[in-house]
Protein backbone atom coordinates (compact mmCIF):
# COMPACT_ATOMS: atom_id res chain seq x y z
CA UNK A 1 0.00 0.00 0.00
CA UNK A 2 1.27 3.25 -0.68
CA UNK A 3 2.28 5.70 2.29
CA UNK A 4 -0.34 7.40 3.72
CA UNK A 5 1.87 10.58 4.52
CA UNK A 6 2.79 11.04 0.99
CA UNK A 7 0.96 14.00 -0.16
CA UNK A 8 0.68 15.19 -4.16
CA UNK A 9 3.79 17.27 -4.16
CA UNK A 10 6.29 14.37 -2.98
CA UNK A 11 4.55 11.86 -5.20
CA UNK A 12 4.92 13.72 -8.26
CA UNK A 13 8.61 13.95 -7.28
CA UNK A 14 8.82 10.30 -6.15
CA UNK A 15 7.58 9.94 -9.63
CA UNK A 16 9.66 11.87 -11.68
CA UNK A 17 13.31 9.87 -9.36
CA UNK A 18 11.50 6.77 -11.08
CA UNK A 19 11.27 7.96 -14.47
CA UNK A 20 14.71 9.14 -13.80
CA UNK A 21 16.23 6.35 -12.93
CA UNK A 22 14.50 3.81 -15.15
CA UNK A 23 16.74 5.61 -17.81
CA UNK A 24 19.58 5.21 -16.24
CA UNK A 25 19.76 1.29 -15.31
CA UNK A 26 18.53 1.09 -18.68
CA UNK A 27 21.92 2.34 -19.93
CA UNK A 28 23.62 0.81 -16.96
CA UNK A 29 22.12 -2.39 -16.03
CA UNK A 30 24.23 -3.69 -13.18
CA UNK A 31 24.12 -0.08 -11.77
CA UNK A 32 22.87 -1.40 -8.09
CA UNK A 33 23.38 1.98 -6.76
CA UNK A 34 20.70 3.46 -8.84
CA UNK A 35 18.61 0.27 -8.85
CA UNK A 36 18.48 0.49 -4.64
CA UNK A 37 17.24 4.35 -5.17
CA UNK A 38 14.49 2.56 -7.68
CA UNK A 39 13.43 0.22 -5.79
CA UNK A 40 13.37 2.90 -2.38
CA UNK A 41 11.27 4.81 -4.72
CA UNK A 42 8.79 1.98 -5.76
CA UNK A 43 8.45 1.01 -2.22
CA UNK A 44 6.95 4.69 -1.01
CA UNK A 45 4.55 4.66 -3.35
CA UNK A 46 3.33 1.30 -2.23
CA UNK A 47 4.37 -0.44 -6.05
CA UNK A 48 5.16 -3.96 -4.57
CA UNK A 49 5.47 -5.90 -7.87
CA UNK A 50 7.84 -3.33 -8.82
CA UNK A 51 9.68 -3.43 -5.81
CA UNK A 52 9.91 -7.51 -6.08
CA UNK A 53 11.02 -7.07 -9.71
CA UNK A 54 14.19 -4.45 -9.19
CA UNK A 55 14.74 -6.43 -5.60
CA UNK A 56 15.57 -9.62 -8.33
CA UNK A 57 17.26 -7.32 -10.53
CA UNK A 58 19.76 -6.15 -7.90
CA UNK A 59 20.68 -9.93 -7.11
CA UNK A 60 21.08 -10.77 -10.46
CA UNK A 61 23.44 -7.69 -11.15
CA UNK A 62 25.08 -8.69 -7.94
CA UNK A 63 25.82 -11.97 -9.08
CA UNK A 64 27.27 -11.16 -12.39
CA UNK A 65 29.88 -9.18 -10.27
CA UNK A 66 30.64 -11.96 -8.42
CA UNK A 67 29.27 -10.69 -5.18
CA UNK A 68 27.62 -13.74 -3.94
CA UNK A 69 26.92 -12.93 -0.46
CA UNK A 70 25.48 -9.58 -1.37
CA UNK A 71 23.09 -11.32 -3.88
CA UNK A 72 21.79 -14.14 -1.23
CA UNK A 73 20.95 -11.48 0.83
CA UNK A 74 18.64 -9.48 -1.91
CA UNK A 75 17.00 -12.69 -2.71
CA UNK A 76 16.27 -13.47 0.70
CA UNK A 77 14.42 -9.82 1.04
CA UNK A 78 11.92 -11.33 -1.47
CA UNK A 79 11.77 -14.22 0.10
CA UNK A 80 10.30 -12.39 3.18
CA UNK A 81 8.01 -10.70 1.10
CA UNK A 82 7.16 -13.76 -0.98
CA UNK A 83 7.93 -16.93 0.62
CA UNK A 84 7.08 -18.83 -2.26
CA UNK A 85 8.46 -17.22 -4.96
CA UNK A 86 10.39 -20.38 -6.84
CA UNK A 87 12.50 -18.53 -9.23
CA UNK A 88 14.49 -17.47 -6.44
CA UNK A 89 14.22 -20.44 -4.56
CA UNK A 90 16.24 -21.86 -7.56
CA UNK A 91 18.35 -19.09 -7.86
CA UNK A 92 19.50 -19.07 -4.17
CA UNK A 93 19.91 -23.20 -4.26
CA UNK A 94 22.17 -22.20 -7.98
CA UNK A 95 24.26 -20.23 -5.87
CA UNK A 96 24.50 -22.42 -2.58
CA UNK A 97 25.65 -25.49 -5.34
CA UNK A 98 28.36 -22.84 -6.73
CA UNK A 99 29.52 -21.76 -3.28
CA UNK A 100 29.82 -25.54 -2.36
CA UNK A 101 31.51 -26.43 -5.46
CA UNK A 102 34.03 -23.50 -4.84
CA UNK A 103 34.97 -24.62 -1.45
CA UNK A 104 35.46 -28.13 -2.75
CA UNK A 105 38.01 -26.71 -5.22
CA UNK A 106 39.63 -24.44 -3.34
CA UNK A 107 43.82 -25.34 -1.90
CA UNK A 108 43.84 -26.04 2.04
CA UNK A 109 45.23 -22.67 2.97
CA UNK A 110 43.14 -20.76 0.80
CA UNK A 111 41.65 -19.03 3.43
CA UNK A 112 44.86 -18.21 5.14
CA UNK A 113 46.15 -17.03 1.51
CA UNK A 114 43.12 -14.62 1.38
CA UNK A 115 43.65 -13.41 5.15
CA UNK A 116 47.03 -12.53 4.77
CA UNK A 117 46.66 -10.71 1.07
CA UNK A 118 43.34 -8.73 2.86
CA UNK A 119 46.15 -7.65 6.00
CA UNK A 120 48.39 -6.47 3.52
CA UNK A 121 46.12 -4.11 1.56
CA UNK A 122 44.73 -2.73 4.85
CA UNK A 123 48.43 -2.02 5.76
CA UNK A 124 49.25 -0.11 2.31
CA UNK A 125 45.87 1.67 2.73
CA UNK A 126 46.97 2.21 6.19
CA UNK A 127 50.50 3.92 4.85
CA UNK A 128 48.72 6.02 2.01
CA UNK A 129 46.48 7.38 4.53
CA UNK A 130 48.90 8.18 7.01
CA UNK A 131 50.76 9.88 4.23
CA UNK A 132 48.10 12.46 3.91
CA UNK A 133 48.22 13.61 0.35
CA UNK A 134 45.38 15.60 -1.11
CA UNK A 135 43.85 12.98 -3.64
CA UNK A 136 41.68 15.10 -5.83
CA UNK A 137 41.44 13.13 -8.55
CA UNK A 138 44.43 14.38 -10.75
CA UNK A 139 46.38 11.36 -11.10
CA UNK A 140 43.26 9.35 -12.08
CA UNK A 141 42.41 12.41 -14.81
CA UNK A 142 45.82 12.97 -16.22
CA UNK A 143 46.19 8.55 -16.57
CA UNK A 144 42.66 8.65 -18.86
CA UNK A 145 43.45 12.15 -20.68
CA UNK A 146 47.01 12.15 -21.02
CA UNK A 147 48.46 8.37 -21.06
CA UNK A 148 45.90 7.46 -22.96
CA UNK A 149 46.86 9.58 -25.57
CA UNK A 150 43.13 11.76 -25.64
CA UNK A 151 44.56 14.96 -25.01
CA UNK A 152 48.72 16.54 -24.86
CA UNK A 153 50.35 17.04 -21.60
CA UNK A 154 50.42 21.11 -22.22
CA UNK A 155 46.81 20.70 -22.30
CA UNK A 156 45.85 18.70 -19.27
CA UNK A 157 48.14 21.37 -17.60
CA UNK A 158 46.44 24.32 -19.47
CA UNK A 159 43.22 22.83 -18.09
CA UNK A 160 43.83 21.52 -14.68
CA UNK A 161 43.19 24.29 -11.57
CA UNK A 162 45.02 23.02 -8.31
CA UNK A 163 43.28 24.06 -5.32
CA UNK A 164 43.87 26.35 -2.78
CA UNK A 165 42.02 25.37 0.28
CA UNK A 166 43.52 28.31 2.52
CA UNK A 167 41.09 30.25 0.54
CA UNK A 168 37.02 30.66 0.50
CA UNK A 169 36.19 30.48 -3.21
CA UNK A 170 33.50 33.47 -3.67
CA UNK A 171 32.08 31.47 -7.00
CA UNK A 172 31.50 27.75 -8.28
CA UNK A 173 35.30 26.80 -9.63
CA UNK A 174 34.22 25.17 -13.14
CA UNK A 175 35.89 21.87 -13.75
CA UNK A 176 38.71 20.22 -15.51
CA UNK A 177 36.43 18.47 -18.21
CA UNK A 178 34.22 21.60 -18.63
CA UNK A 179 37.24 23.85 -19.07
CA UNK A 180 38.49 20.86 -21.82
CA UNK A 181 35.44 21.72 -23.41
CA UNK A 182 35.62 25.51 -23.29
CA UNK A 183 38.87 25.29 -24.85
CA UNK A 184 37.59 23.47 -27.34
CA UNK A 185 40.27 20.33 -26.50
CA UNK A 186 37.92 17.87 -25.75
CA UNK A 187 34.35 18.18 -25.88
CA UNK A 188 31.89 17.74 -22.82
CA UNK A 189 29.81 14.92 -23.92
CA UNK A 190 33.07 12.38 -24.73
CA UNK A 191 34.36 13.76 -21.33
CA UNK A 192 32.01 12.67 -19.24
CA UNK A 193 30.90 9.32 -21.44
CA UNK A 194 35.06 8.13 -20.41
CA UNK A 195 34.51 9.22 -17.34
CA UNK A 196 31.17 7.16 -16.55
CA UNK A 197 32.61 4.06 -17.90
CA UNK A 198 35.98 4.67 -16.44
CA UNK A 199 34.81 5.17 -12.89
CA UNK A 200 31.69 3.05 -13.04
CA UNK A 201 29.50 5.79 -11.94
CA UNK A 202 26.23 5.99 -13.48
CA UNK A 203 25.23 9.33 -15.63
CA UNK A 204 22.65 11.27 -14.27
CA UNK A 205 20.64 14.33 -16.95
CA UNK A 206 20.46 16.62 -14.21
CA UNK A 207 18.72 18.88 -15.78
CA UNK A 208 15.94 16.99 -16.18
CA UNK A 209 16.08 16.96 -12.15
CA UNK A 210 14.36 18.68 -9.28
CA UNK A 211 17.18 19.69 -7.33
CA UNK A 212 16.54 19.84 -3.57
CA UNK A 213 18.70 23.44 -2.81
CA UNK A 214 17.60 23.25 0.64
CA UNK A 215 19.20 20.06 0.78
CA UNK A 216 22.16 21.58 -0.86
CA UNK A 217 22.26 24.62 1.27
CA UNK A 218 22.60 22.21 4.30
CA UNK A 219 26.35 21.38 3.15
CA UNK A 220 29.10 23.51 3.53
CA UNK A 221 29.50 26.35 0.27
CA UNK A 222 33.13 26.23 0.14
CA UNK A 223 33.25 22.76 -0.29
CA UNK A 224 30.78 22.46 -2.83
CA UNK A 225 32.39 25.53 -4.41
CA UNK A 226 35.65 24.41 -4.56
CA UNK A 227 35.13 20.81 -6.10
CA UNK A 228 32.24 21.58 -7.65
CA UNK A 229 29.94 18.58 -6.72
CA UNK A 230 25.92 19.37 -5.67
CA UNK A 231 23.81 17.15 -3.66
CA UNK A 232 20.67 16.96 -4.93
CA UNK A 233 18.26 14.88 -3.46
CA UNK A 234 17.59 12.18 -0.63
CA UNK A 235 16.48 8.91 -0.94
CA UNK A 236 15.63 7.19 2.61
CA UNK A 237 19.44 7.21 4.66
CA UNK A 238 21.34 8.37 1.38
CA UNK A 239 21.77 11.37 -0.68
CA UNK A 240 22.68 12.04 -4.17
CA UNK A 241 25.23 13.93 -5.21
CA UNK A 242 26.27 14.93 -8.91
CA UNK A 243 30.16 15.57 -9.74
CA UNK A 244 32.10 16.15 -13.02
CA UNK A 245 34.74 14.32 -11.09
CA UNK A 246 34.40 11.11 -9.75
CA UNK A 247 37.99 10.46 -9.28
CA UNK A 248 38.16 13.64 -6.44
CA UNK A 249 38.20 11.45 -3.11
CA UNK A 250 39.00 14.78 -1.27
CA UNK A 251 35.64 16.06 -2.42
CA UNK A 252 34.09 13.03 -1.31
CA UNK A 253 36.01 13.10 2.45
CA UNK A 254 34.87 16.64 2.72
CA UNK A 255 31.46 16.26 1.90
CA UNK A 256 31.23 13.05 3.79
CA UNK A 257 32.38 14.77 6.88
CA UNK A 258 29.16 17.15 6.63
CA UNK A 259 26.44 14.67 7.44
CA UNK A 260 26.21 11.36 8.62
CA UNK A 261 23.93 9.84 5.55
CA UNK A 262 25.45 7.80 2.73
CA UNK A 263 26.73 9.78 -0.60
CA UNK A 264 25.79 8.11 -4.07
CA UNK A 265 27.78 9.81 -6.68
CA UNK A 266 26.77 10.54 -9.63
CA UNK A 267 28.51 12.08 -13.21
CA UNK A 268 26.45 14.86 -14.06
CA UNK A 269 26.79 18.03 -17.13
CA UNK A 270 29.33 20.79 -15.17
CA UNK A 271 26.87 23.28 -16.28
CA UNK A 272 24.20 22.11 -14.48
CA UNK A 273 25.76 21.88 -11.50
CA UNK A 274 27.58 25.24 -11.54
CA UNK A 275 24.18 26.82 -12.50
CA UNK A 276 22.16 25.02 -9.16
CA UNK A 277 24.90 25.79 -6.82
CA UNK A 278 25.04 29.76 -8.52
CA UNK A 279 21.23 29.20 -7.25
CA UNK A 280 21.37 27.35 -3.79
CA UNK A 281 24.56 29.60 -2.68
CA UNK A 282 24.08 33.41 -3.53
């Protein structure tokens, strides 16, 4: 049944996330990020078949990424809903026989092997942490722009602002790709395709989008200003935010350290985002 608190204005906009997001796990199928918003969406407006269908959609995409445990666990949330639901019946017994068969393969100290390569990861992370270098995405830009022969050198340097975070910026600093663009190096659109498919973060036509500024206003403006990246909306404990960087893990330590809700990151046109943050911070 559909929530009795929901009155016309928030339906219309539970309505238009949906249409939203149907577009994009069209394009981007094993997107479970956007398919969890979906199926959050579905579920306030009292849709269960819909929310039963996406719920089998997210195991499925699960399972083609090989994360088994994550999948058993989205089945077995339709399972409580519908107990005799056979298709996943047979899909969770599919992958108990594959788990079993994997274990019957696997060496003696396999699990010891694992343990010890998971210590030493946490121990590098540990290192790069401690070393406490600004990670704002350059390295990850100038590897996909530069090394991969899209654009020169001289024009990833043209391009590329460093920050200065000793200083409030008064405006919305425009981005690397949208300054590629400007320039007329490397146009918006092929920008922001790469970096979608490079990062795995779904695209998001925010200006198709009712942005929430008093949502956005509740973040700090000199954050937002600086890296450029808007959140938009909030769906249940986790907000959206839109980027034209999804390589700036500074941007998303900053932002993370202004609310205790999860982010889910999204690519989005720079223009769109400079012009709602112009709006939500004047």
């Amino acid at each position: 049944m559909a929530t009795a608190t929901l009155n016309s204005g928030e339906e219309a906009q539970l309505l238009q996330t949906i249409g939203m997001f149907v577009v994009i796990v069209h394009s981007q199928p094993g997107d479970t990020q956007s398919l969890e918003i979906l199926k959050e969406a579905y579920s306030k407006l009292g849709r269960e078949e819909d929310v039963i269908n996406t719920s089998k959609r997210i195991a499925q995409a699960y399972l083609q990424q090989g994360q088994l445990s994550s999948a058993i666990l989205e089945y077995e949330t339709v399972l409580q809903r519908r107990p005799e639901d056979n298709d996943v019946r047979q899909a969770l017994k599919q992958i108990e026989d594959k788990a079993s068969s994997a274990v019957m393969q696997a060496p003696a100290d396999a699990v010891t092997s694992t343990a010890v390569s998971e210590s030493v990861i946490l121990r590098r992370k540990a290192k790069a942490k401690a070393a406490d270098e600004l990670d704002d995405g350059r390295k990850s830009l100038y590897k996909i722009f530069v090394e991969s022969k899209i654009i020169t050198a001289g024009d990833f340097d043209l391009c590329w602002r460093n920050a200065d975070l000793t200083v409030a910026p008064t405006d919305v600093i425009e981005p690397f790709v949208q300054l590629l663009h400007e320039k007329g190096i490397h146009q918006i659109d092929k920008s922001l395709r790469l970096l979608s498919e490079k990062s795995r973060v779904a695209y998001l036509p925010l200006d198709r989008y009712d942005v929430d500024m008093d949502l956005a206003r509740g973040f700090p403006a000199d954050v937002c200003r600086r890296w450029c990246v808007l959140p938009l909306d909030r769906m249940s404990k986790a907000i959206l935010v839109a980027t034209a960087n999804p390589f700036n893990q500074e941007a998303a330590k900053e932002l993370a350290e202004a609310t205790t809700h999860r982010l889910l990151w999204y690519v989005a046109q720079p223009v769109d985002i400079v012009n709602n943050l112009r709006k939500a911070f004047r």
